[in-house]
Protein backbone atom coordinates (compact mmCIF):
# COMPACT_ATOMS: atom_id res chain seq x y z
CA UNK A 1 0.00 0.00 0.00
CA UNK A 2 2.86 2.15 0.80
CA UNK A 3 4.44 1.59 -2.80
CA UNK A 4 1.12 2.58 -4.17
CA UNK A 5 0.71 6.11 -2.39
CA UNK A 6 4.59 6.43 -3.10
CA UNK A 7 4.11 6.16 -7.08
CA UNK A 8 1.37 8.33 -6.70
CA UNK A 9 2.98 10.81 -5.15
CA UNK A 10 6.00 10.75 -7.71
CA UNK A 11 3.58 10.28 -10.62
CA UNK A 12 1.19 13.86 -9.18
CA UNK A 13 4.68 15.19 -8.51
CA UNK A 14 5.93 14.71 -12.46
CA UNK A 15 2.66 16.42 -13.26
CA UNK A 16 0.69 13.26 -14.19
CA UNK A 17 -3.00 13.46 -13.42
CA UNK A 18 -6.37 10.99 -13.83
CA UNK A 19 -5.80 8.56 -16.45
CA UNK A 20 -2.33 9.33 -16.78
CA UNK A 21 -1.30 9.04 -13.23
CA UNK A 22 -3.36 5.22 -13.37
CA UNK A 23 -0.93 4.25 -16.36
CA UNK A 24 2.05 5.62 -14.96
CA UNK A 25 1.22 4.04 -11.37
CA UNK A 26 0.57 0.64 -13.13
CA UNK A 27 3.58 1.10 -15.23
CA UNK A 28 5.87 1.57 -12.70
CA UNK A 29 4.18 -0.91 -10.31
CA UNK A 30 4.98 -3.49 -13.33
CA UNK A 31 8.12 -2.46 -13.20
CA UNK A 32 8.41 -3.30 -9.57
CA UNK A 33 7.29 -6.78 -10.02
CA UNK A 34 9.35 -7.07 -12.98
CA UNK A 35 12.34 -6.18 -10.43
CA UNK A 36 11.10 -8.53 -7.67
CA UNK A 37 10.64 -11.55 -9.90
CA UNK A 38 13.93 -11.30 -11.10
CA UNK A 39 15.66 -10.82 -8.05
CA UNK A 40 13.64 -13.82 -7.20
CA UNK A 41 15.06 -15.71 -9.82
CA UNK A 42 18.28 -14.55 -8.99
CA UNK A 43 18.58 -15.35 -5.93
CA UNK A 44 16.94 -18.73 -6.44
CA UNK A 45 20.03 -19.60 -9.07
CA UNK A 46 22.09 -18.35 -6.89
CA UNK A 47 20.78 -20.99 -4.59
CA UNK A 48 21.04 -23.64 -6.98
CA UNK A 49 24.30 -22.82 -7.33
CA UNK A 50 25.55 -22.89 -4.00
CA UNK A 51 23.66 -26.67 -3.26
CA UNK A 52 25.69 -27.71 -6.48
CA UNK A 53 29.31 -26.31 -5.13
CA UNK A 54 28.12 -27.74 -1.83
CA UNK A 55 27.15 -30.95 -3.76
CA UNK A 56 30.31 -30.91 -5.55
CA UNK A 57 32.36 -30.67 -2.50
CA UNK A 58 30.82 -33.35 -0.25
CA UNK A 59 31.27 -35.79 -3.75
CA UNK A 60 34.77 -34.36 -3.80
CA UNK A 61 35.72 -35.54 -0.19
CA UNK A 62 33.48 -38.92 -0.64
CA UNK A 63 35.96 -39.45 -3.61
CA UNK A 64 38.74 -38.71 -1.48
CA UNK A 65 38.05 -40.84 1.34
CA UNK A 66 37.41 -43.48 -1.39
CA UNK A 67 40.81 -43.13 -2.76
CA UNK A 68 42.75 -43.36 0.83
CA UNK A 69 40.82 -46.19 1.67
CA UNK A 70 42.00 -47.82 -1.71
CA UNK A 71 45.81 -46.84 -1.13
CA UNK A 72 45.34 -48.39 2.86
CA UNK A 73 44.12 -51.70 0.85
CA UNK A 74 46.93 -51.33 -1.41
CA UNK A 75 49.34 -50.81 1.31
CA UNK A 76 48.24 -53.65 3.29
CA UNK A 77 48.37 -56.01 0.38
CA UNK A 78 51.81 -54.96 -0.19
CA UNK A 79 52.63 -55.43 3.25
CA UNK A 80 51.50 -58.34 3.19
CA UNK A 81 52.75 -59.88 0.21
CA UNK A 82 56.02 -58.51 1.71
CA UNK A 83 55.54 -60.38 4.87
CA UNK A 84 55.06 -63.77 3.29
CA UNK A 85 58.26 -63.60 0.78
CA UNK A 86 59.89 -63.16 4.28
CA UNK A 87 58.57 -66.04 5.54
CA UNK A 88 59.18 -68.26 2.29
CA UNK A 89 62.80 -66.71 2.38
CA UNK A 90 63.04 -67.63 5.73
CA UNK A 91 61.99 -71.28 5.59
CA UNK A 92 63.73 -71.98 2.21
CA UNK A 93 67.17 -70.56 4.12
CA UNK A 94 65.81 -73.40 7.06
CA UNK A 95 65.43 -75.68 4.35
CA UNK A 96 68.94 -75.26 2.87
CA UNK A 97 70.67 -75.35 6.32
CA UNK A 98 69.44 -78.45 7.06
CA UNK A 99 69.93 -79.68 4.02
CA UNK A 100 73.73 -78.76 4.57
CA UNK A 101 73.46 -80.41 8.00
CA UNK A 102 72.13 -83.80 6.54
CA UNK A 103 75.22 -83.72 3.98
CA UNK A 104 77.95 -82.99 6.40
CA UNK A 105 76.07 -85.60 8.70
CA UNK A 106 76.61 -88.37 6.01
């Protein structure tokens, strides 16, 4: 109500009157609304934009996490491949020693 008696005001005060003053109020009042819905729109990208980054950022971290878990598996398997050559180096140099022993034995 306020923006009404405002445009009237400035429309009686730019010399508008009757018929004239009802076209320029609901020109400029179309204006307004014009104005509002696209800040409207504006901010709503702006919000859709935002989710997405956000979006984009929680993927990026899930794809992080992702890719250290992956590198621990790796790591472990090496480890543990690692491990077991030990142990087969281990009981083949057994093996050999007493193989030795049983020769020098006989």
């Amino acid at each position: 109500m306020e923006e009404l008696q405002g445009l009237v005001e400035i429309g009686t005060k730019l010399g508008y009157k009757g018929e004239s003053l009802n076209q320029f109020v609901e020109k400029e009042r179309e204006c307004v609304r014009k104005e509002q819905e696209q800040t409207r729109e504006r901010d709503e990208r702006a919000a859709e934009r935002e989710a997405k980054r956000v979006e984009a950022e929680a993927e990026t971290k899930r794809l992080e996490i992702v890719a250290q878990r992956a590198q621990a598996e790796i790591e472990l398997q090496r480890r543990t491949l690692e491990i077991n050559h030990e142990k087969e180096m281990k009981a083949l140099e057994l093996q050999r020693q007493q193989q030795a022993s049983t020769s020098e034995a006989n």
